[in-house]
PDB file of N, CA and C in Angstrom:
ATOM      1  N   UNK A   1       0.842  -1.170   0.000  1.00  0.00           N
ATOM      2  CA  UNK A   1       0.000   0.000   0.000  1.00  0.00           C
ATOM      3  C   UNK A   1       0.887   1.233   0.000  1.00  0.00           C
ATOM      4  N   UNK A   2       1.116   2.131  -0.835  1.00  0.00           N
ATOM      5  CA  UNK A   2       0.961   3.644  -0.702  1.00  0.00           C
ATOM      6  C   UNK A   2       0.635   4.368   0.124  1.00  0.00           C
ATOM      7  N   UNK A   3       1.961   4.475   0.421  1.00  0.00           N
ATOM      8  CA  UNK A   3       1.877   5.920   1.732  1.00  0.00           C
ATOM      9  C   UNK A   3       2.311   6.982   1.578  1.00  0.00           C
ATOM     10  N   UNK A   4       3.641   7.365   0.750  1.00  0.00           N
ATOM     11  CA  UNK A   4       4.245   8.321   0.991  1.00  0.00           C
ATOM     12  C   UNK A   4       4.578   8.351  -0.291  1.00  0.00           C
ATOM     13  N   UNK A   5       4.943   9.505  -1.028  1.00  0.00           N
ATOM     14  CA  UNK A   5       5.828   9.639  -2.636  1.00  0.00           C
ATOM     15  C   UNK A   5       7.423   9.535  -2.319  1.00  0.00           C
ATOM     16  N   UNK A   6       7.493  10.221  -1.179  1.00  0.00           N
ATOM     17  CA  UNK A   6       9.027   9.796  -0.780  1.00  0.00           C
ATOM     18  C   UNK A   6       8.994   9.342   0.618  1.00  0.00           C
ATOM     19  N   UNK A   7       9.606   8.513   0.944  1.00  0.00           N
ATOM     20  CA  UNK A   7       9.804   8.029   2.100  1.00  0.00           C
ATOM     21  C   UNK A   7      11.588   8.120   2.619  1.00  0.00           C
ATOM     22  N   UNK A   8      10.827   7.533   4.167  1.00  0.00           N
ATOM     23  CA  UNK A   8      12.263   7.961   4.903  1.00  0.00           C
ATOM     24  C   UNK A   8      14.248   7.377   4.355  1.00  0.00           C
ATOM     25  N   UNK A   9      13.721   6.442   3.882  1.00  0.00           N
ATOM     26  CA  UNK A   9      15.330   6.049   3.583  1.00  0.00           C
ATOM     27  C   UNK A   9      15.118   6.343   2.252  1.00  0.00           C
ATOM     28  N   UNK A  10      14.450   7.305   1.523  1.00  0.00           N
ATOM     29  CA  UNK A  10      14.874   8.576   0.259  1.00  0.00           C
ATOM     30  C   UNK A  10      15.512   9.548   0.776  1.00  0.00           C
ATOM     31  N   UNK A  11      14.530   9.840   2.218  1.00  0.00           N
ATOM     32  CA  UNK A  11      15.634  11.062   2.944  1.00  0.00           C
ATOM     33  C   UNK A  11      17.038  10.614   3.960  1.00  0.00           C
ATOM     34  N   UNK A  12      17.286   9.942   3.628  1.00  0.00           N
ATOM     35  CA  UNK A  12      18.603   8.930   4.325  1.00  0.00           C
ATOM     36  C   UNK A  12      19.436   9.091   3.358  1.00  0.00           C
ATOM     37  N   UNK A  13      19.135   8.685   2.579  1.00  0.00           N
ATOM     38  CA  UNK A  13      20.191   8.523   1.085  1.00  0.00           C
ATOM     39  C   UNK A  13      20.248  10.123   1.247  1.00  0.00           C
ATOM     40  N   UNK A  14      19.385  11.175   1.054  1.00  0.00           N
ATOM     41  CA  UNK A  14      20.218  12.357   0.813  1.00  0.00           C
ATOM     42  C   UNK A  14      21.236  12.757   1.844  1.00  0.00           C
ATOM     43  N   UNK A  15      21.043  12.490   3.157  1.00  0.00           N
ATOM     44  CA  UNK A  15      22.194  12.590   4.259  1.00  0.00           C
ATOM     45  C   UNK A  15      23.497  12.202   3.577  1.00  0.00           C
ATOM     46  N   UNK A  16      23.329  10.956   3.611  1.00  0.00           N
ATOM     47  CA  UNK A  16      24.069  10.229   3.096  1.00  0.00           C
ATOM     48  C   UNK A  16      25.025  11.052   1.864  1.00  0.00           C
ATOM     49  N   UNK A  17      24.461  11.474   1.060  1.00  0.00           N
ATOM     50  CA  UNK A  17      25.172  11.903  -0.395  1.00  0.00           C
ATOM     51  C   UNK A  17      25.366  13.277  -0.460  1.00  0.00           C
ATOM     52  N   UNK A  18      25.055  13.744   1.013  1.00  0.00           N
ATOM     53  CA  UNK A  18      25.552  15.199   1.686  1.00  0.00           C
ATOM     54  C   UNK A  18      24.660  16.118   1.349  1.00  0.00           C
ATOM     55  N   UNK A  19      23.724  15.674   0.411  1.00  0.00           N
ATOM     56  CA  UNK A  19      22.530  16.928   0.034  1.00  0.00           C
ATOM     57  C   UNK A  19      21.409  17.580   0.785  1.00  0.00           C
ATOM     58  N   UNK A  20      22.183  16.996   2.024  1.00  0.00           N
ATOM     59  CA  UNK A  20      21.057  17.686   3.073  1.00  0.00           C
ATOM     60  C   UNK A  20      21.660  17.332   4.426  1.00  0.00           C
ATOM     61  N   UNK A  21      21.349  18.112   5.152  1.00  0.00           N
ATOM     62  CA  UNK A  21      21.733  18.174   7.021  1.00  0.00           C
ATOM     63  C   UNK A  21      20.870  17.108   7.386  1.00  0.00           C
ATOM     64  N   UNK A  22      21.185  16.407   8.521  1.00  0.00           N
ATOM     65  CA  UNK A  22      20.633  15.813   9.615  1.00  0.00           C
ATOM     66  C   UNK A  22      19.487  16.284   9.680  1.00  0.00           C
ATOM     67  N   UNK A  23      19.310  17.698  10.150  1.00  0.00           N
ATOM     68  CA  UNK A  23      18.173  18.574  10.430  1.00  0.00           C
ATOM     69  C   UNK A  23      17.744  19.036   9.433  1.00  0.00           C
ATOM     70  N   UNK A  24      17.933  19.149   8.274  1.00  0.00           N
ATOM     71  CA  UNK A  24      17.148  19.633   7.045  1.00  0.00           C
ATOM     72  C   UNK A  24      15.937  18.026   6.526  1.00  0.00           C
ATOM     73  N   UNK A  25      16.970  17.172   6.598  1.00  0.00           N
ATOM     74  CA  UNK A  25      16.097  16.335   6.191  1.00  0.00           C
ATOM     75  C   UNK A  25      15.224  15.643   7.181  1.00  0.00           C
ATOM     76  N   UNK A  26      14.930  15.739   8.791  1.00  0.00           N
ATOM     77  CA  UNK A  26      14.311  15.873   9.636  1.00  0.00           C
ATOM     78  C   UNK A  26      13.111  16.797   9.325  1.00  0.00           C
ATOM     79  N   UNK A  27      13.320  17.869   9.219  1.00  0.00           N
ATOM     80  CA  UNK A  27      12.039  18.833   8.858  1.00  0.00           C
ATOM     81  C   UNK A  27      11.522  18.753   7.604  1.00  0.00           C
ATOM     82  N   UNK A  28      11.854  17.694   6.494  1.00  0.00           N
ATOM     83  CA  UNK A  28      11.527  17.161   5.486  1.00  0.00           C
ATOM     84  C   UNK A  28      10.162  16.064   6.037  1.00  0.00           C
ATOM     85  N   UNK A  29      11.299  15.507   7.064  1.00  0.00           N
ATOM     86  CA  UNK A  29       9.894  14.353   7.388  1.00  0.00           C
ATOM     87  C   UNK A  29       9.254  14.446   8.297  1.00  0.00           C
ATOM     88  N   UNK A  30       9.323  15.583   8.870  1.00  0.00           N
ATOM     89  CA  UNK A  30       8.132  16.141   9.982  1.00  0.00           C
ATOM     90  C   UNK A  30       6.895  16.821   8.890  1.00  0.00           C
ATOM     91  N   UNK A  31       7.002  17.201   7.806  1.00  0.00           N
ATOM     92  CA  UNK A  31       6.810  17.777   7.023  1.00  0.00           C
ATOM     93  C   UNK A  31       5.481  16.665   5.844  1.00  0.00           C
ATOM     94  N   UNK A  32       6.221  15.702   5.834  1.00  0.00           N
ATOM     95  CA  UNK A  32       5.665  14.785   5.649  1.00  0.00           C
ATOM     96  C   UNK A  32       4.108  14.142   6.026  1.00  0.00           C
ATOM     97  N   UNK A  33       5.175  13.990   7.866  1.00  0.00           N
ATOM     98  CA  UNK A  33       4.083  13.323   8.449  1.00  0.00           C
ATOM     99  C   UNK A  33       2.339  14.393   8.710  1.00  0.00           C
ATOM    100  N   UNK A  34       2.902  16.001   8.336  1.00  0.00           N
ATOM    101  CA  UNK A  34       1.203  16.308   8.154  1.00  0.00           C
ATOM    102  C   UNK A  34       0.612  16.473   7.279  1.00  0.00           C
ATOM    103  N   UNK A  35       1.301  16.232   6.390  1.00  0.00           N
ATOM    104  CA  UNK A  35       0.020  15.906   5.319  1.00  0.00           C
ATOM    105  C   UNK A  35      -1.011  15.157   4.951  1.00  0.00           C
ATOM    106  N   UNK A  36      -2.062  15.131   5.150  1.00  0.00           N
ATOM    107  CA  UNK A  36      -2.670  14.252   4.374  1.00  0.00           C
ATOM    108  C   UNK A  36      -2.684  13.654   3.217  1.00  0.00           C
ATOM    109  N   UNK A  37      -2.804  12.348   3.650  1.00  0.00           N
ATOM    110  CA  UNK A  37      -2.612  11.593   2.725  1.00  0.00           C
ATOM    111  C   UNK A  37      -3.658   9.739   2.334  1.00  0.00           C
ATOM    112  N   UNK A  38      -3.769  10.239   1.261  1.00  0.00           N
ATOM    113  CA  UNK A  38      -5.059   9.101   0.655  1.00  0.00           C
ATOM    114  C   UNK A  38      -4.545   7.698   0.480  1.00  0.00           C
ATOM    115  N   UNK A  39      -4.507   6.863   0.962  1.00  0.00           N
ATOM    116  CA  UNK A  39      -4.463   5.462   1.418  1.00  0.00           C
ATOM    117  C   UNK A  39      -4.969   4.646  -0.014  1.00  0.00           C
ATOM    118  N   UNK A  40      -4.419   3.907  -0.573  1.00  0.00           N
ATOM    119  CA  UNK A  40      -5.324   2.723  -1.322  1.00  0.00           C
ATOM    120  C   UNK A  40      -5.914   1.581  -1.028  1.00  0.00           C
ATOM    121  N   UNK A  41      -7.168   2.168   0.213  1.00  0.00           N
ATOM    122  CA  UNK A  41      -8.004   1.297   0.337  1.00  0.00           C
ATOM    123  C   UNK A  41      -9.159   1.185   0.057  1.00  0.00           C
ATOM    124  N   UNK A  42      -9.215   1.901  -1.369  1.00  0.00           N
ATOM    125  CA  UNK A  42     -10.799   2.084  -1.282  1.00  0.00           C
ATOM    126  C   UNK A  42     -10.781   1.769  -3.176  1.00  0.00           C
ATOM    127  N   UNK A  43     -11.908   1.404  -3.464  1.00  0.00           N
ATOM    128  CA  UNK A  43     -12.199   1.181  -4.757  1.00  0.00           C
ATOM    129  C   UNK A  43     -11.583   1.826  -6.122  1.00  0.00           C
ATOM    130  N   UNK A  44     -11.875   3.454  -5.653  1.00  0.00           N
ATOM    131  CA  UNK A  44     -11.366   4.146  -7.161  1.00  0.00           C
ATOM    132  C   UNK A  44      -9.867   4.438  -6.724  1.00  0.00           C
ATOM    133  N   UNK A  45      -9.145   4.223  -5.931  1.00  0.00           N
ATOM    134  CA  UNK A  45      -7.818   3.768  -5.944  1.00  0.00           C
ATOM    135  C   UNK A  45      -7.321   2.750  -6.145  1.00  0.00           C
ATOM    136  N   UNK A  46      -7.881   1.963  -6.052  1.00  0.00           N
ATOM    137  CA  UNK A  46      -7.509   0.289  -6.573  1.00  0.00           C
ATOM    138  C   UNK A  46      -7.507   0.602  -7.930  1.00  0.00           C
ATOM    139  N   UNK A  47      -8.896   0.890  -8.326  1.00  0.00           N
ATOM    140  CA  UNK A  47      -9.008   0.603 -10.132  1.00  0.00           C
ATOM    141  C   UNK A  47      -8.446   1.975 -10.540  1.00  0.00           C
ATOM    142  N   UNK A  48      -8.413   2.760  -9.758  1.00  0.00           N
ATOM    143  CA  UNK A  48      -7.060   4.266 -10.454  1.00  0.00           C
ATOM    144  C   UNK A  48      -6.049   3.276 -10.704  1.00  0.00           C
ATOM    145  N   UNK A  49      -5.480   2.793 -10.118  1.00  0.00           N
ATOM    146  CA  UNK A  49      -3.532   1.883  -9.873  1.00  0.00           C
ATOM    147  C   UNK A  49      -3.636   1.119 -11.162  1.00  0.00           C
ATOM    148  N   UNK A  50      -5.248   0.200 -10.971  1.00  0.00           N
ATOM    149  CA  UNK A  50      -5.292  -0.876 -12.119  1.00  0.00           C
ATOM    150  C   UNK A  50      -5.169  -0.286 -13.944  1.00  0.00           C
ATOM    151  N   UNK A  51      -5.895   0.500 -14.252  1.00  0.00           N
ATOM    152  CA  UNK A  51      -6.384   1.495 -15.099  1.00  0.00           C
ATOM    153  C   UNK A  51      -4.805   1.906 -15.730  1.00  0.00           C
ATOM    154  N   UNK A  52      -4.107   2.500 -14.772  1.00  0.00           N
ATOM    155  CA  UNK A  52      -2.598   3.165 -15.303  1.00  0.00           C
ATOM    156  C   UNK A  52      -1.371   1.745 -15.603  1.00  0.00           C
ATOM    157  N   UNK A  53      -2.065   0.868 -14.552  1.00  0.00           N
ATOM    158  CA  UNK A  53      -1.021  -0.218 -14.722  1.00  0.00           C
ATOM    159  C   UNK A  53      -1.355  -0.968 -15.994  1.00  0.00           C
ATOM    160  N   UNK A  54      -1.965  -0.970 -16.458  1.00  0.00           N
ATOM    161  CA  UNK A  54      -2.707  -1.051 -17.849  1.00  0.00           C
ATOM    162  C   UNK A  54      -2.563  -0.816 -18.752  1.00  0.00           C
ATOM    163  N   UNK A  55      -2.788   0.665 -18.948  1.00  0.00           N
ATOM    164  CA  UNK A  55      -2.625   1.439 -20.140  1.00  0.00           C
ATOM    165  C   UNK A  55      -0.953   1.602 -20.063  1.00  0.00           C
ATOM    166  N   UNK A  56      -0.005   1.330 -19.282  1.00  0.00           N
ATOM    167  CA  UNK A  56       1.361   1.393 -19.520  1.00  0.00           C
ATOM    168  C   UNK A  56       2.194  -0.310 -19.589  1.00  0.00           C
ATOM    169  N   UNK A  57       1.331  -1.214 -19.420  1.00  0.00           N
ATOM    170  CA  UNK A  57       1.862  -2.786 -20.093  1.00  0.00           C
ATOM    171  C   UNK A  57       2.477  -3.138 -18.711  1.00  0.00           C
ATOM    172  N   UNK A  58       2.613  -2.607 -17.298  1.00  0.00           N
ATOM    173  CA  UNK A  58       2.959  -2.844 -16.098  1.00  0.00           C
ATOM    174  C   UNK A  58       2.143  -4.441 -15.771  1.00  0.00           C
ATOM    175  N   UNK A  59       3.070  -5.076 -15.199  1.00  0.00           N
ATOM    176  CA  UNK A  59       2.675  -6.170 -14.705  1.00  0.00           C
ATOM    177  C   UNK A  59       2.334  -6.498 -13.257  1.00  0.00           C
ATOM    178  N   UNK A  60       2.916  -5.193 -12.361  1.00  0.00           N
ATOM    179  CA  UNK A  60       2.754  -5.350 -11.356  1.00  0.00           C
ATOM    180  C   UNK A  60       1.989  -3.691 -10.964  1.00  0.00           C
ATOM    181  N   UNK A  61       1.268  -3.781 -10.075  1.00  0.00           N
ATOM    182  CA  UNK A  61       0.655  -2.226  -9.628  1.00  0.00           C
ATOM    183  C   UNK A  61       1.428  -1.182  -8.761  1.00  0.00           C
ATOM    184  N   UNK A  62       2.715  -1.483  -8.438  1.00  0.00           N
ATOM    185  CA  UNK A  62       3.785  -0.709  -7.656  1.00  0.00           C
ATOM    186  C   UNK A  62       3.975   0.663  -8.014  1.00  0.00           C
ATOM    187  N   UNK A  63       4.117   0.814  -9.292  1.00  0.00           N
ATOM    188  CA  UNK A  63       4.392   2.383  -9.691  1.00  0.00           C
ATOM    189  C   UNK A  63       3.288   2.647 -10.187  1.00  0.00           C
ATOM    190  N   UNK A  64       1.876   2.036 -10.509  1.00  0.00           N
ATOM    191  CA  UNK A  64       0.614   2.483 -10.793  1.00  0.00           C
ATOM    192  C   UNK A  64       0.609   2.974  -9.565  1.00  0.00           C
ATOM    193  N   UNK A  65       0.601   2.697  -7.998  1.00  0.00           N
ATOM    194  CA  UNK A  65      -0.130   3.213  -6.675  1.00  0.00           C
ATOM    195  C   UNK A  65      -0.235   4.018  -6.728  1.00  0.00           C
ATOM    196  N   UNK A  66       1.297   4.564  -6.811  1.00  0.00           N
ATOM    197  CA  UNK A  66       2.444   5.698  -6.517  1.00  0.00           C
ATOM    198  C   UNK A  66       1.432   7.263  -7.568  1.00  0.00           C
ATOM    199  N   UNK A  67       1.522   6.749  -8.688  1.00  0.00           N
ATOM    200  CA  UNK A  67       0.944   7.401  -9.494  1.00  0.00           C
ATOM    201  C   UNK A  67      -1.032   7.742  -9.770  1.00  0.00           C
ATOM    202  N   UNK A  68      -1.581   6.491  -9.007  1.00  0.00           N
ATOM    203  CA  UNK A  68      -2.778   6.417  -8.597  1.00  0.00           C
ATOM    204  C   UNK A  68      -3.372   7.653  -7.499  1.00  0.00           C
ATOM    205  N   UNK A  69      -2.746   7.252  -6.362  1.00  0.00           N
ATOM    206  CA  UNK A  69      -2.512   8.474  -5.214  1.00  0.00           C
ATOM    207  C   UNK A  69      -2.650   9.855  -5.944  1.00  0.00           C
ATOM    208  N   UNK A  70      -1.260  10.011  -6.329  1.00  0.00           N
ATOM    209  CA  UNK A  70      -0.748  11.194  -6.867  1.00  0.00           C
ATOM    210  C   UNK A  70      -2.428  12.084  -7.576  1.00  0.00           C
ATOM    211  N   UNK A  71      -2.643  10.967  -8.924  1.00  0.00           N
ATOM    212  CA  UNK A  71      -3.782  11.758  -9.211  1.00  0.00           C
ATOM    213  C   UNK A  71      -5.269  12.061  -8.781  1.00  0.00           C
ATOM    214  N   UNK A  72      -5.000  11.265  -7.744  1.00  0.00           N
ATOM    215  CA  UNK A  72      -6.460  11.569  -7.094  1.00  0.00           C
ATOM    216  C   UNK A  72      -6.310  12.535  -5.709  1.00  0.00           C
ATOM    217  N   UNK A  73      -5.100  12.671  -5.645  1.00  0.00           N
ATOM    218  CA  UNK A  73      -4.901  14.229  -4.679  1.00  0.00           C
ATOM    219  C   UNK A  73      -4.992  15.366  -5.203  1.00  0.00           C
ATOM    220  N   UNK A  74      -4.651  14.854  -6.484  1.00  0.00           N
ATOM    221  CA  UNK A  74      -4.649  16.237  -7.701  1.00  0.00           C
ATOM    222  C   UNK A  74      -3.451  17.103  -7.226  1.00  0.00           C
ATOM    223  N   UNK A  75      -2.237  16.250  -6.749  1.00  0.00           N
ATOM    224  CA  UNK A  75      -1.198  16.624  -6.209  1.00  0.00           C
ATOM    225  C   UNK A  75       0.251  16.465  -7.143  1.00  0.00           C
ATOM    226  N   UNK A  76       1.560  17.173  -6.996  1.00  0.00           N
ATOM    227  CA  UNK A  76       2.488  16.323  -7.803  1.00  0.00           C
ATOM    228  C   UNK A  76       3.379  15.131  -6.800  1.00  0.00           C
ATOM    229  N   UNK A  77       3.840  14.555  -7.775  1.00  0.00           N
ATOM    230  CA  UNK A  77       4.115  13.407  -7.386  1.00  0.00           C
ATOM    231  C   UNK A  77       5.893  13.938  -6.901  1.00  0.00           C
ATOM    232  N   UNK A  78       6.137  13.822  -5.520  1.00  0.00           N
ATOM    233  CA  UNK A  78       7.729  13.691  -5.769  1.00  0.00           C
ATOM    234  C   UNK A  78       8.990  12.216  -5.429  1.00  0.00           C
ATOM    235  N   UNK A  79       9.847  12.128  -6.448  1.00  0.00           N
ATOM    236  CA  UNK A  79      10.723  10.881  -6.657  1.00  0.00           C
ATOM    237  C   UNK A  79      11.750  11.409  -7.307  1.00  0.00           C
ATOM    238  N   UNK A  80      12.808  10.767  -7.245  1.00  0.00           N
ATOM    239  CA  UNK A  80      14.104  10.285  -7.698  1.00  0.00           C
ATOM    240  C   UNK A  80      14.101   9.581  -8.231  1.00  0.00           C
ATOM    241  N   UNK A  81      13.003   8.538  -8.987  1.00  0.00           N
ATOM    242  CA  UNK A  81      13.295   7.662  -9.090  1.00  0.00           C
ATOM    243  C   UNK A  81      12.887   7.885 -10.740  1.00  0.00           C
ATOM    244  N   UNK A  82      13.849   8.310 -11.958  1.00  0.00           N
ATOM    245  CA  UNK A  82      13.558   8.450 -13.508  1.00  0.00           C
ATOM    246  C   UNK A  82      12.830   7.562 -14.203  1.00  0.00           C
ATOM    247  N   UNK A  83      12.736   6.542 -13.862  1.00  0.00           N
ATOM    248  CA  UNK A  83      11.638   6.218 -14.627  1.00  0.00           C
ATOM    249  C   UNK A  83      10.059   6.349 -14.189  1.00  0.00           C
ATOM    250  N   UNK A  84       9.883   6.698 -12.483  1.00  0.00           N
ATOM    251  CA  UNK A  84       8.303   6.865 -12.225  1.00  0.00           C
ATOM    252  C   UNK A  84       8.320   8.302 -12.684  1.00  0.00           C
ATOM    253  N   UNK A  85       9.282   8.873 -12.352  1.00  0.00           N
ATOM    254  CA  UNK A  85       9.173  10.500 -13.062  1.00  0.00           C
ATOM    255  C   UNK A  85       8.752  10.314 -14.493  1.00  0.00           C
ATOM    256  N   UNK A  86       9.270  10.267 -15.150  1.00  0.00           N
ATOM    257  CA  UNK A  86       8.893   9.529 -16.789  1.00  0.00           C
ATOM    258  C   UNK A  86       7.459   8.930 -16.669  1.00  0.00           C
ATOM    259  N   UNK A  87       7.359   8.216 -16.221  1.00  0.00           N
ATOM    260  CA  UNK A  87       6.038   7.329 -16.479  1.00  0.00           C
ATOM    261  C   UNK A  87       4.772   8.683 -16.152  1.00  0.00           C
ATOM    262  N   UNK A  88       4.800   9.069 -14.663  1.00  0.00           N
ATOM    263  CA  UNK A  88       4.119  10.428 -13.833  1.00  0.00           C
ATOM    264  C   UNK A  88       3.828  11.390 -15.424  1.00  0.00           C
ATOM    265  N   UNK A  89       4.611  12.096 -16.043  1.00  0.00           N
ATOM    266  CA  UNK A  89       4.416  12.810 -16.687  1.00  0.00           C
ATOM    267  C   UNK A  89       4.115  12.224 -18.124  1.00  0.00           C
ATOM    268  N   UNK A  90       4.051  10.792 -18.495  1.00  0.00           N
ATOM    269  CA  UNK A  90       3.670  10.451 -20.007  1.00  0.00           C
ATOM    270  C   UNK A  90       1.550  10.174 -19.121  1.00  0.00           C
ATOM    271  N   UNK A  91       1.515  10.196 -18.223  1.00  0.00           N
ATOM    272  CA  UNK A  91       0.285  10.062 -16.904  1.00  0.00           C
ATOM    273  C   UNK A  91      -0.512  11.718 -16.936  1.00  0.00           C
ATOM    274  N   UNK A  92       0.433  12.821 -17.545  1.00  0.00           N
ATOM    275  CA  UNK A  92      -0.279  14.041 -17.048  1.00  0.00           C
ATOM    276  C   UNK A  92       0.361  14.452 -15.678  1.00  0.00           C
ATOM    277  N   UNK A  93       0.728  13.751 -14.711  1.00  0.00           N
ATOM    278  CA  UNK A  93       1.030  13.807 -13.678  1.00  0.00           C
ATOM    279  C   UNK A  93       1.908  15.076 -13.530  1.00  0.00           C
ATOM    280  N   UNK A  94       2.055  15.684 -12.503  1.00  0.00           N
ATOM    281  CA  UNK A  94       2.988  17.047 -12.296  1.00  0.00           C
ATOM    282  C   UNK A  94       4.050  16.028 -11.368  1.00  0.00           C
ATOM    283  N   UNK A  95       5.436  16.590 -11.833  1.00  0.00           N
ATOM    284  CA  UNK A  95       6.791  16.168 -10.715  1.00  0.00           C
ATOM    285  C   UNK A  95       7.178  17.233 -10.027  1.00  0.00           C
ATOM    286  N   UNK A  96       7.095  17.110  -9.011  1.00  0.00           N
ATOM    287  CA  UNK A  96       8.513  18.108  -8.273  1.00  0.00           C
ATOM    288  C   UNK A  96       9.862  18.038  -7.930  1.00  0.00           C
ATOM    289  N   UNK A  97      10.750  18.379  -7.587  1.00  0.00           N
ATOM    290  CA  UNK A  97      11.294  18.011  -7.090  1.00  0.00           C
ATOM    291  C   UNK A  97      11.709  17.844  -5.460  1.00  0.00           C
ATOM    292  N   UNK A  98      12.764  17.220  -5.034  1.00  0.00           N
ATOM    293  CA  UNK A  98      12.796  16.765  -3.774  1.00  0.00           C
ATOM    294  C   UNK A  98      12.714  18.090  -2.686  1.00  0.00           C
ATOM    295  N   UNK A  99      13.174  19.257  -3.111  1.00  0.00           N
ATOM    296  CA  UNK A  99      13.727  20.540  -2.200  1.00  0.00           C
ATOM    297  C   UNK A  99      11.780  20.880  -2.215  1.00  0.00           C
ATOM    298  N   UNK A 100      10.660  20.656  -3.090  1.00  0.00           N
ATOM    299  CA  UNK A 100       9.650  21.084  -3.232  1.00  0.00           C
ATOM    300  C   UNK A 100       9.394  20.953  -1.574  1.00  0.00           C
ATOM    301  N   UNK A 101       9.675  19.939  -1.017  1.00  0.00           N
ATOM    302  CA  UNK A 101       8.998  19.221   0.464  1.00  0.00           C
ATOM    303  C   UNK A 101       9.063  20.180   1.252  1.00  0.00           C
ATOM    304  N   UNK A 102      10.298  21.097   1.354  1.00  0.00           N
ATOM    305  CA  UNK A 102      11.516  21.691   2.360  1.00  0.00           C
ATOM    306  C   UNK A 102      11.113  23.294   2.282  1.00  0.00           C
ATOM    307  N   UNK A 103      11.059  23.634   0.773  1.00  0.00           N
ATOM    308  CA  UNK A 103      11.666  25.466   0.779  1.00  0.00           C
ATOM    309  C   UNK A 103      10.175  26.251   0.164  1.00  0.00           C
ATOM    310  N   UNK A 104      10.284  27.541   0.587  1.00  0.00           N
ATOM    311  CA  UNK A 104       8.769  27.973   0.296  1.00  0.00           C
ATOM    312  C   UNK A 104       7.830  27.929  -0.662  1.00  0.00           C
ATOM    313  N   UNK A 105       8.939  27.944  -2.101  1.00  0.00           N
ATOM    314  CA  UNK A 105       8.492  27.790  -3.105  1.00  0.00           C
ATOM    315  C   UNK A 105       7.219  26.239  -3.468  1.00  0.00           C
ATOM    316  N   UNK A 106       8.265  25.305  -2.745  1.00  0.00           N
ATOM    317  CA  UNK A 106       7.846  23.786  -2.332  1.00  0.00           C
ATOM    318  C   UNK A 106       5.851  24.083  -1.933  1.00  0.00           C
ATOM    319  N   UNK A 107       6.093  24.551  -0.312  1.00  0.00           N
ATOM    320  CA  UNK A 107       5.005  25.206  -0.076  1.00  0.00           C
ATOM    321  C   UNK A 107       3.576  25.550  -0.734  1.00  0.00           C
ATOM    322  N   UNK A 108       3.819  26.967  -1.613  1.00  0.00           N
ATOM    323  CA  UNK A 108       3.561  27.131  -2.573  1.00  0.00           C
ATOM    324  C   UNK A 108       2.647  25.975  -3.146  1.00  0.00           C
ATOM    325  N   UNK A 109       3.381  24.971  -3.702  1.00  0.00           N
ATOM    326  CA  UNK A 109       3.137  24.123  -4.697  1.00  0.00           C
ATOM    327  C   UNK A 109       2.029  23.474  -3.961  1.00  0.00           C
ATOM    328  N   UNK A 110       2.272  22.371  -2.463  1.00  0.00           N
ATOM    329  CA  UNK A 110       1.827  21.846  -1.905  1.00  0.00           C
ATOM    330  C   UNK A 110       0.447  22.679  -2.000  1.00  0.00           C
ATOM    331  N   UNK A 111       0.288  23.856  -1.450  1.00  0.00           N
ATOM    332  CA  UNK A 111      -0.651  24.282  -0.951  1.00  0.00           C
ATOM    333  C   UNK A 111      -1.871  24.845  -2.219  1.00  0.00           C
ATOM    334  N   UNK A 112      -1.177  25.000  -3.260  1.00  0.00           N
ATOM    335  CA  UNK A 112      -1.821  25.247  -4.646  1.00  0.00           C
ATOM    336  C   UNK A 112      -2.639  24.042  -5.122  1.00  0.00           C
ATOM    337  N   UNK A 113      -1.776  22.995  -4.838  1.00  0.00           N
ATOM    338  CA  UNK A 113      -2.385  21.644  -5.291  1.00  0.00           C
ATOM    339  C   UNK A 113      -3.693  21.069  -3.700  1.00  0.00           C
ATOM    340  N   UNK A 114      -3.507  21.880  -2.604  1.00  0.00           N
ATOM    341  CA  UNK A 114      -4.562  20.700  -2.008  1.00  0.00           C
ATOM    342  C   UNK A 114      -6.024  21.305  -1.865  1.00  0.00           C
TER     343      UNK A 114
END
């Protein structure tokens, strides 16, 4: 199940690769944890996931979720990961990037989209 577009050991790896403080990426995932966020437990998230996993020849529903979520928040999707980015936007989907979570501009975005 779909919880998060980025999760915590995404923000580990950036420690890690120096692109962020201890405490920067802390207030990344405090940041996180208030948002609301839409769960795939309910019908038109299932068949959202199924629908995209579909129309893109996916065999498994993993990066449909991801992208399921995303459009039924009417939110952008954020990852590192180039090919769900790729897939997200051949989807319509909006990407952000990772600093979107963190800096005002980010904000902005979040708050435009909910």
């Amino acid at each position: 199940m779909t919880r998060y577009g980025i999760d915590a050991v995404t923000l580990l790896a950036t420690i890690d690769r120096g692109e962020r403080s201890e405490t920067e990426a802390l207030a990344v995932h405090e940041r996180m944890t208030e948002l609301r966020i839409r769960l795939l437990g309910d019908r038109v998230s299932r068949r959202t996931a199924w629908r995209i996993a579909r129309r893109n020849g996916w065999d498994t529903l993993r990066s449909a979720e991801y992208l399921a979520v995303t459009t039924l928040q009417a939110d952008a999707l954020v990852t590192i990961d180039p090919d769900l980015a790729e897939a997200a936007r051949a989807e319509h989907i909006a990407v952000a990037p990772i600093e979107a979570l963190s800096t005002s501009a980010g904000n902005s975005l979040m708050a435009a989209n909910s």
